[in-house]
N, C-alpha and C. Protein backbone atom coordinates (compact mmCIF):
# COMPACT_ATOMS: atom_id res chain seq x y z
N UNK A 1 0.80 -1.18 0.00
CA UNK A 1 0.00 0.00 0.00
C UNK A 1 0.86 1.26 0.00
N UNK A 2 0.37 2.16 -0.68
CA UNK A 2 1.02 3.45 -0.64
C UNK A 2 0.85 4.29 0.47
N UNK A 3 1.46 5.04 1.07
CA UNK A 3 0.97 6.43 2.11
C UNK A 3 -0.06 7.16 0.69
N UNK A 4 -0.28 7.77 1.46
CA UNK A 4 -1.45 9.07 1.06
C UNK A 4 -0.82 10.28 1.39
N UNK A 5 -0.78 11.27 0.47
CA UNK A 5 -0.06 12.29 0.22
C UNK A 5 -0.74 13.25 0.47
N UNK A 6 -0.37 13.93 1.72
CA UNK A 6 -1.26 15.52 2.06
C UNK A 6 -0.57 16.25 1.27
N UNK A 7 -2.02 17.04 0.17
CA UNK A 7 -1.34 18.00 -0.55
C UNK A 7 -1.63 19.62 0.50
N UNK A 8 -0.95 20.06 0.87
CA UNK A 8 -0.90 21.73 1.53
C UNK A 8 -1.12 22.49 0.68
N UNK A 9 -2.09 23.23 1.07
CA UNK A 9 -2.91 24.20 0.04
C UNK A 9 -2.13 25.32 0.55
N UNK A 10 -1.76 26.70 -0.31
CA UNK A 10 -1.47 27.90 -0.01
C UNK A 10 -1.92 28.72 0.09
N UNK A 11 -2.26 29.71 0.96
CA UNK A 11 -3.18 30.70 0.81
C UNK A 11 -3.26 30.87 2.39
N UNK A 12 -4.29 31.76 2.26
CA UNK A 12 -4.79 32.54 3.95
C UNK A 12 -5.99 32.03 3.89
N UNK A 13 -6.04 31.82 5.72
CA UNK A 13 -7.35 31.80 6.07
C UNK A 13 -7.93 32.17 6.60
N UNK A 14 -9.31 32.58 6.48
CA UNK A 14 -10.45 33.84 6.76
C UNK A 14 -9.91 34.49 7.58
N UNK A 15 -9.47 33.92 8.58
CA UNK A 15 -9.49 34.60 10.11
C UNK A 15 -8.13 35.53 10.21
N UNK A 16 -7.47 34.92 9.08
CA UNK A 16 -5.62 36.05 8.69
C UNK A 16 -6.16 36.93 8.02
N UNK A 17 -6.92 36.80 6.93
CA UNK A 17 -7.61 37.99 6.60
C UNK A 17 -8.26 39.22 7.15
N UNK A 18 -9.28 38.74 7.63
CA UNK A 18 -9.60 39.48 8.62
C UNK A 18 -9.09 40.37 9.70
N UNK A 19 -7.99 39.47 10.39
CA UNK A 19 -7.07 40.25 10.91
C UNK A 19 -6.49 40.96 10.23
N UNK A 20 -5.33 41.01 9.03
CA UNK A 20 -5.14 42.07 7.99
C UNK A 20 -6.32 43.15 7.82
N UNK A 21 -7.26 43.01 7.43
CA UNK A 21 -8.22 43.99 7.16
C UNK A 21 -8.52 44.91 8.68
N UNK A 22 -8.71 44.17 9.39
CA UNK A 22 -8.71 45.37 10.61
C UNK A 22 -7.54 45.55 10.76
N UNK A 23 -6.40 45.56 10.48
CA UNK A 23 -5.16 46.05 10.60
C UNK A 23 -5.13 47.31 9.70
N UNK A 24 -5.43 47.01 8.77
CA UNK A 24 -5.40 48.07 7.87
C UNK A 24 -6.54 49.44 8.45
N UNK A 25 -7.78 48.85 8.88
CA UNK A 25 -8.85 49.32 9.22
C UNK A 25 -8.03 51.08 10.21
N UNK A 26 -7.70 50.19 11.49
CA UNK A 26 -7.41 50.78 12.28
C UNK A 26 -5.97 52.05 12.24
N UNK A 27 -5.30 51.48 11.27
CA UNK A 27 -3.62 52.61 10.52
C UNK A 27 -4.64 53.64 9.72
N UNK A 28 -5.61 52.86 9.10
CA UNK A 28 -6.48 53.90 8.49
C UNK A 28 -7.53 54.98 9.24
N UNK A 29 -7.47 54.86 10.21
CA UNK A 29 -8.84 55.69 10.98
C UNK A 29 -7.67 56.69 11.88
N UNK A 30 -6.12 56.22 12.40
CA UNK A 30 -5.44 56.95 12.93
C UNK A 30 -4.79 57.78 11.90
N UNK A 31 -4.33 57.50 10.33
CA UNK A 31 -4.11 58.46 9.49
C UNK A 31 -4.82 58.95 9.16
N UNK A 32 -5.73 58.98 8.90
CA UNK A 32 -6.73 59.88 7.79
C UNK A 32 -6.90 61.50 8.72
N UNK A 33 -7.21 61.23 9.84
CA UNK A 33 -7.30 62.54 10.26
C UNK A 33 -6.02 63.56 10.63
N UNK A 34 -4.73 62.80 10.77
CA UNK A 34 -3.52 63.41 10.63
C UNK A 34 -3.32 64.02 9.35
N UNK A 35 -3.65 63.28 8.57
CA UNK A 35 -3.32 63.87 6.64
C UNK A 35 -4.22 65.12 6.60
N UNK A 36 -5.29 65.11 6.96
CA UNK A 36 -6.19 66.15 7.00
C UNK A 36 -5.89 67.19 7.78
N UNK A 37 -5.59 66.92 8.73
CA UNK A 37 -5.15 68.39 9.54
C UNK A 37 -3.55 68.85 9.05
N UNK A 38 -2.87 67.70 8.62
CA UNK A 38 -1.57 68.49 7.62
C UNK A 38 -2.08 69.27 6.22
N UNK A 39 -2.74 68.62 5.46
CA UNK A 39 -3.70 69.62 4.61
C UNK A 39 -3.67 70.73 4.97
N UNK A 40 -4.50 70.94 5.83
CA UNK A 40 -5.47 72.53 6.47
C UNK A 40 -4.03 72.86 7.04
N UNK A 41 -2.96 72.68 7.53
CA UNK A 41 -1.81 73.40 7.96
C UNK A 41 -1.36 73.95 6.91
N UNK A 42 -1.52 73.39 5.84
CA UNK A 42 -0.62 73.76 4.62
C UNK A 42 -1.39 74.27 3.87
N UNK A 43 -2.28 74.87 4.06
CA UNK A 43 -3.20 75.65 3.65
C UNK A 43 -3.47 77.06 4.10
N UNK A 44 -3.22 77.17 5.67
CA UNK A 44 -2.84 78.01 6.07
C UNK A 44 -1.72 78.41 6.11
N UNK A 45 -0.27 77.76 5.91
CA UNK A 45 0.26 78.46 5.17
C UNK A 45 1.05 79.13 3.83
N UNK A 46 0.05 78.71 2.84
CA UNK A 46 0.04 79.57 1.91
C UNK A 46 -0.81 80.45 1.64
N UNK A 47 -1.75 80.22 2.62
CA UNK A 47 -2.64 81.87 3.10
C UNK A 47 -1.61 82.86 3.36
N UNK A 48 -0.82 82.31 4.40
CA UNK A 48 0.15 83.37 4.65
C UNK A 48 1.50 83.71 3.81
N UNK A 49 1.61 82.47 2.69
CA UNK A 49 2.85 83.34 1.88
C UNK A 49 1.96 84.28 0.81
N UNK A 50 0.61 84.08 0.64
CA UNK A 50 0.14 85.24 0.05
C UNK A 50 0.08 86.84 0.36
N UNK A 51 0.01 86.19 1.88
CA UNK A 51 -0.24 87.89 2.41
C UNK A 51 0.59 88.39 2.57
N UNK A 52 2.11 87.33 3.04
CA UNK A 52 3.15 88.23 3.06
C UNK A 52 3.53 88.54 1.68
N UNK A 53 3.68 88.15 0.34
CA UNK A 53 3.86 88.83 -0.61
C UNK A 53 2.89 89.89 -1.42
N UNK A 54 1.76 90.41 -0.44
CA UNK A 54 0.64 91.50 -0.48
C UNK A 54 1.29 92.38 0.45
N UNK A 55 1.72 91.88 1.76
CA UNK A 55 2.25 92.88 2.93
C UNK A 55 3.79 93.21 1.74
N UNK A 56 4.62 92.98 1.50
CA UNK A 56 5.61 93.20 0.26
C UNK A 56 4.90 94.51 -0.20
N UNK A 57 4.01 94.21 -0.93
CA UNK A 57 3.72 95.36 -2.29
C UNK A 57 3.20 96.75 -1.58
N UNK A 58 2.27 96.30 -0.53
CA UNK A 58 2.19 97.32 0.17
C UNK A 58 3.29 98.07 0.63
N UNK A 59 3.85 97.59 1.09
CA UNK A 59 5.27 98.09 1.73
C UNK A 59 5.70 99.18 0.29
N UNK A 60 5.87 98.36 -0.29
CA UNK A 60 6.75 99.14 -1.50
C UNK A 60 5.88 100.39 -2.25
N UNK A 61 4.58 100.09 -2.10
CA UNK A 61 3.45 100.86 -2.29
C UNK A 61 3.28 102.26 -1.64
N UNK A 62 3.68 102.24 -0.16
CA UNK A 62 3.81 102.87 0.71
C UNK A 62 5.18 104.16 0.34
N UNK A 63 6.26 103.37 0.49
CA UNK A 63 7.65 103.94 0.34
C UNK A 63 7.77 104.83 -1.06
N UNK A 64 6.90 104.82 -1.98
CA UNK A 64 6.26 105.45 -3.22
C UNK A 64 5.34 106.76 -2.86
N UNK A 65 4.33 106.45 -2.33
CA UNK A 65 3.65 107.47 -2.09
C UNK A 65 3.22 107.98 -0.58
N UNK A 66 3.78 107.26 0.66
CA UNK A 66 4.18 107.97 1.74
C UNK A 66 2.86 107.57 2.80
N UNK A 67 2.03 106.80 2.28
CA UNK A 67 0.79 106.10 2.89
C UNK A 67 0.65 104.58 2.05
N UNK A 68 -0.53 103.95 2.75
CA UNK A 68 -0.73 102.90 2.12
C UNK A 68 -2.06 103.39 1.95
N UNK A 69 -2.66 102.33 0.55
CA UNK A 69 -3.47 102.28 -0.54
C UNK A 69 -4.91 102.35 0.44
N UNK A 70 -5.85 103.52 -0.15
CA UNK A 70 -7.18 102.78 0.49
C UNK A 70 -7.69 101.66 -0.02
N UNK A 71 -7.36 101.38 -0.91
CA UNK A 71 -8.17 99.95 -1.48
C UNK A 71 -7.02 98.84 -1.74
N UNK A 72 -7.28 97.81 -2.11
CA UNK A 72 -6.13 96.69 -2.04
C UNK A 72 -5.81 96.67 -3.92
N UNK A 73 -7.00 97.08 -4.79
CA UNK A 73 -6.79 97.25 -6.12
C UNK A 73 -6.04 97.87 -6.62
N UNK A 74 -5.60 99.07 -5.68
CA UNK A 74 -4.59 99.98 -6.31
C UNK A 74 -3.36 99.39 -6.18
N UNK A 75 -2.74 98.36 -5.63
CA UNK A 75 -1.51 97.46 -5.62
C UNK A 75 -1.65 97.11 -7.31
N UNK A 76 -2.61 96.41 -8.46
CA UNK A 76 -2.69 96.53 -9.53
C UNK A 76 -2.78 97.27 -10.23
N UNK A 77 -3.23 98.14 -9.75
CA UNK A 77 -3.63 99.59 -11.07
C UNK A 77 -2.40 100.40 -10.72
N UNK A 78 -1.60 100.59 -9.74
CA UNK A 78 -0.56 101.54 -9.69
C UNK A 78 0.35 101.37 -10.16
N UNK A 79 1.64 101.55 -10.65
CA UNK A 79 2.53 101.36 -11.29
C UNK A 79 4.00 101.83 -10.07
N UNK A 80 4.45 100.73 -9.54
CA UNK A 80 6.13 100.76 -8.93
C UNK A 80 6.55 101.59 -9.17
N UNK A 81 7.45 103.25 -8.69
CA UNK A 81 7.83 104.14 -9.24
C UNK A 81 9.82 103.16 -10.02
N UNK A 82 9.71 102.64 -9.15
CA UNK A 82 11.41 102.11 -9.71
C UNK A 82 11.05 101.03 -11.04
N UNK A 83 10.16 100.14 -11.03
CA UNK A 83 9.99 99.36 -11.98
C UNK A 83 9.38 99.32 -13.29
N UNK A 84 8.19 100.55 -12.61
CA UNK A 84 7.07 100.56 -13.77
C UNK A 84 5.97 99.43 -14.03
N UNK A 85 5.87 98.71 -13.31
CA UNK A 85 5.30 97.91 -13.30
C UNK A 85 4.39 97.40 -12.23
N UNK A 86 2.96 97.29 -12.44
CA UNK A 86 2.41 97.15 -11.06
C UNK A 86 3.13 96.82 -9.96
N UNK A 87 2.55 97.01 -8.57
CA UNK A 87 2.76 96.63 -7.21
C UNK A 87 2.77 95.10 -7.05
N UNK A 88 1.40 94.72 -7.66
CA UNK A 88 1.09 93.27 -7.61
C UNK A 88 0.49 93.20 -9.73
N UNK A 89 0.94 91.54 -10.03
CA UNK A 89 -0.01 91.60 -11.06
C UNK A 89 -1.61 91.19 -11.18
N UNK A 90 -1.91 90.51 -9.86
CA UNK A 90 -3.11 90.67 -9.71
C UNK A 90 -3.62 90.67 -8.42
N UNK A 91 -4.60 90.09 -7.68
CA UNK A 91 -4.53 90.38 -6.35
C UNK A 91 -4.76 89.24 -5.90
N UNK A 92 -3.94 88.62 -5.37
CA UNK A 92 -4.15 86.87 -4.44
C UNK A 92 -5.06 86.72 -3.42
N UNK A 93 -5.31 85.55 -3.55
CA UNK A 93 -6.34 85.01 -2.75
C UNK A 93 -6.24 84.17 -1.82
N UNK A 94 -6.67 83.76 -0.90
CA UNK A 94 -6.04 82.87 0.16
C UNK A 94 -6.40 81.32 -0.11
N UNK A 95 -6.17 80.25 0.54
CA UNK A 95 -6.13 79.00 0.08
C UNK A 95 -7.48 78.63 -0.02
N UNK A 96 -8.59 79.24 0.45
CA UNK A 96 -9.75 78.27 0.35
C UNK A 96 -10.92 79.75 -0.81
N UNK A 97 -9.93 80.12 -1.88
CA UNK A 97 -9.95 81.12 -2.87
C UNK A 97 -11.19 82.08 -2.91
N UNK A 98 -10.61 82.94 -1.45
CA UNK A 98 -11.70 83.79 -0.62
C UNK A 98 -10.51 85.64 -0.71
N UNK A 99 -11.48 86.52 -1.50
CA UNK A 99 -10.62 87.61 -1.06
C UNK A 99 -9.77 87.85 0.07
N UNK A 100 -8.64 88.65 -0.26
CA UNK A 100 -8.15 89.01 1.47
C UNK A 100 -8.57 90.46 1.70
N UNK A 101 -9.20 90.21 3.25
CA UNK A 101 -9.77 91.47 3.19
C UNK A 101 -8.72 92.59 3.83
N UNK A 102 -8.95 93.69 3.19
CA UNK A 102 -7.86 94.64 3.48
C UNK A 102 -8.77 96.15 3.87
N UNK A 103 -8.08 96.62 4.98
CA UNK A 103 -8.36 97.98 6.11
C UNK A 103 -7.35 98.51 6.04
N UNK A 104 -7.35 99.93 5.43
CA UNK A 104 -5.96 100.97 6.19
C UNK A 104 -6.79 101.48 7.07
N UNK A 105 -5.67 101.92 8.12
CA UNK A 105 -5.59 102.24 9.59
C UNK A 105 -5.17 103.11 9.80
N UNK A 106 -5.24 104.31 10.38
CA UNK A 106 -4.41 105.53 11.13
C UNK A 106 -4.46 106.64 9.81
N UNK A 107 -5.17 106.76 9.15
CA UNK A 107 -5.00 107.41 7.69
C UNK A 107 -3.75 107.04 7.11
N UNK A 108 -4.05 105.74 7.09
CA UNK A 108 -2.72 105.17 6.12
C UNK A 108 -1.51 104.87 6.14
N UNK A 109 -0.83 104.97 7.53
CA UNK A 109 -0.08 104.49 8.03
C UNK A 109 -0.16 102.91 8.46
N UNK A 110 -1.07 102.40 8.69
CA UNK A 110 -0.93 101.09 9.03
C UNK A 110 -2.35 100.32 8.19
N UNK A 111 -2.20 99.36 8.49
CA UNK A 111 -3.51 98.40 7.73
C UNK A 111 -3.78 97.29 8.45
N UNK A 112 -4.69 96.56 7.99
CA UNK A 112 -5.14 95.14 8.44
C UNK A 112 -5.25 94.25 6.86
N UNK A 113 -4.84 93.39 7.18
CA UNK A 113 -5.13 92.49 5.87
C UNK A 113 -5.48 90.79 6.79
N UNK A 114 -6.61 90.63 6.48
CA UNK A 114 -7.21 89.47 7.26
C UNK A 114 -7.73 88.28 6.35
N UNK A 115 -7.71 86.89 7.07
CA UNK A 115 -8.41 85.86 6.15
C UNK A 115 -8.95 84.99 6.67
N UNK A 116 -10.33 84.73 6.07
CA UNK A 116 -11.65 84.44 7.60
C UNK A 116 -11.53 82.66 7.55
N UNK A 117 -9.91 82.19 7.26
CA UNK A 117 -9.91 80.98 7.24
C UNK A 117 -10.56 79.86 6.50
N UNK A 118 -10.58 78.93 6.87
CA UNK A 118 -11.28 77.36 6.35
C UNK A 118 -12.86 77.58 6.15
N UNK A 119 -13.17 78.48 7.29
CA UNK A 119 -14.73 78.50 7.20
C UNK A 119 -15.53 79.81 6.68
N UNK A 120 -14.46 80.35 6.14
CA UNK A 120 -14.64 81.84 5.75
C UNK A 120 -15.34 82.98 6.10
N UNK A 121 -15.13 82.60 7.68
CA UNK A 121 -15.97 83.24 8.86
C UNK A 121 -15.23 84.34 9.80
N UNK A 122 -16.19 85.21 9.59
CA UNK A 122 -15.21 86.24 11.08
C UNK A 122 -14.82 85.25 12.27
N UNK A 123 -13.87 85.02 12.83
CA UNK A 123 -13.60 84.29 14.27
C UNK A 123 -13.59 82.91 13.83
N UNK A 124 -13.69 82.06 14.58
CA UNK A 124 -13.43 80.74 14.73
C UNK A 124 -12.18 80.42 15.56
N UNK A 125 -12.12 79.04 15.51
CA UNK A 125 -10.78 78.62 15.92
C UNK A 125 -9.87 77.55 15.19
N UNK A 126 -8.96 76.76 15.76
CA UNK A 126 -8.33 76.21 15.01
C UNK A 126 -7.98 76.24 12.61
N UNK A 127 -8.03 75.41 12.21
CA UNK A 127 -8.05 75.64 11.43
C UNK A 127 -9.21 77.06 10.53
N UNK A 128 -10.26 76.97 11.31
CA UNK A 128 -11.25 78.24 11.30
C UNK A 128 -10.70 79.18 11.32
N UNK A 129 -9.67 79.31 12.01
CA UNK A 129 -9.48 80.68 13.04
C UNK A 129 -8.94 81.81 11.72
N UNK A 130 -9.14 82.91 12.14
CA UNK A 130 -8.37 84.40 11.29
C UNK A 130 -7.48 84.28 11.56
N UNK A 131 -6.93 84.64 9.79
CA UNK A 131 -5.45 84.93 10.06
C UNK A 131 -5.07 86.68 9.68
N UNK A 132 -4.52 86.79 10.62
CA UNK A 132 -4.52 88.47 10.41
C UNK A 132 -3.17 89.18 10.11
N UNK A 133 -2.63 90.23 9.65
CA UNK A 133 -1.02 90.54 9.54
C UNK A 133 -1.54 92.52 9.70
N UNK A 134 -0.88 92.80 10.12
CA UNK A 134 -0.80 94.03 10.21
C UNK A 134 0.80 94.54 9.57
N UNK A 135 1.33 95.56 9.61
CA UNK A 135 2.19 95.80 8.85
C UNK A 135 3.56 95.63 9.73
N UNK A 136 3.09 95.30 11.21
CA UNK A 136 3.85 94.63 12.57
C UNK A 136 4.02 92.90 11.90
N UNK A 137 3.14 92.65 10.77
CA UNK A 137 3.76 90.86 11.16
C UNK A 137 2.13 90.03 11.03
N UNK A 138 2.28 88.91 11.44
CA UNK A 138 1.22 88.63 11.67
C UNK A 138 0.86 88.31 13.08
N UNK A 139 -0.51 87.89 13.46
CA UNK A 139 -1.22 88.29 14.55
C UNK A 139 -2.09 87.20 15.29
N UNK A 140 -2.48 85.96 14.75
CA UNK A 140 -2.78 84.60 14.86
C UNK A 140 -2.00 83.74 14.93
N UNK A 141 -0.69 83.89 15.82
CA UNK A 141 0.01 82.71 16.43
C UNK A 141 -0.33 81.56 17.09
N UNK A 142 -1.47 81.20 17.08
CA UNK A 142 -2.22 80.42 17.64
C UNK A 142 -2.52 79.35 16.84
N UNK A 143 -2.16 77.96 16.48
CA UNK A 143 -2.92 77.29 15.39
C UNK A 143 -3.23 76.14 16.10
């Protein structure tokens, strides 16, 4: 008589599966909301390399005519006295592609340039929150 030959099948079974899949389950429910709040970080800041290259033109805007702009349009329509060439070529927008709102202050000595965030709301917090720059810097160190 011959032995009988166990053939060994390859593969997984249910219960390795399963375990894999909630493995995956669970890396997935602790990343997803990290990726997301790196998002919205990086969102806020290129809110802020916008404004600082708006706080720029102003500046240079200023050192031209000895105040800053009542309106934020005249950074486009004015012309650089050294370059000839607008202040800005158009007027940027912040990451969730919401005007930045802009206030001169003191008759023109100072300004506000603000951005009502993720939720495009006066106030909030966290990713919500305003981001504000005055011609001191900015003003929402808080994230």
């Amino acid at each position: 008589m011959r032995p009988t030959r166990r053939h060994s099948r390859g593969g997984f079974t249910l219960i390795e599966l399963m375990i894999v899949v909630s493995i995956i389950g669970l890396l997935a429910a602790i990343l997803v909301p990290f990726v997301g709040n790196q998002l919205e970080a990086a969102r806020q800041d290129t809110t802020r390399a916008a404004m600082t290259e708006t706080i720029t033109a102003l500046t240079y805007y200023k050192g031209d005519h000895g105040k800053f702009p009542s309106k934020l349009d005249e950074l486009t329509k004015e012309k650089n006295k050294k370059t000839k060439d607008p202040y800005l070529p158009k007027l940027l927008r912040d990451s969730w592609n919401e005007e930045l709102h802009y206030s001169p202050k003191d008759g023109g000595k100072d300004f506000e340039l603000v951005s009502y965030g993720a939720d495009r709301q006066r106030g909030g917090s966290e990713f919500d929150a305003d981001i504000t720059a005055t011609k001191s810097g900015f003003q929402d160190l808080a994230e």
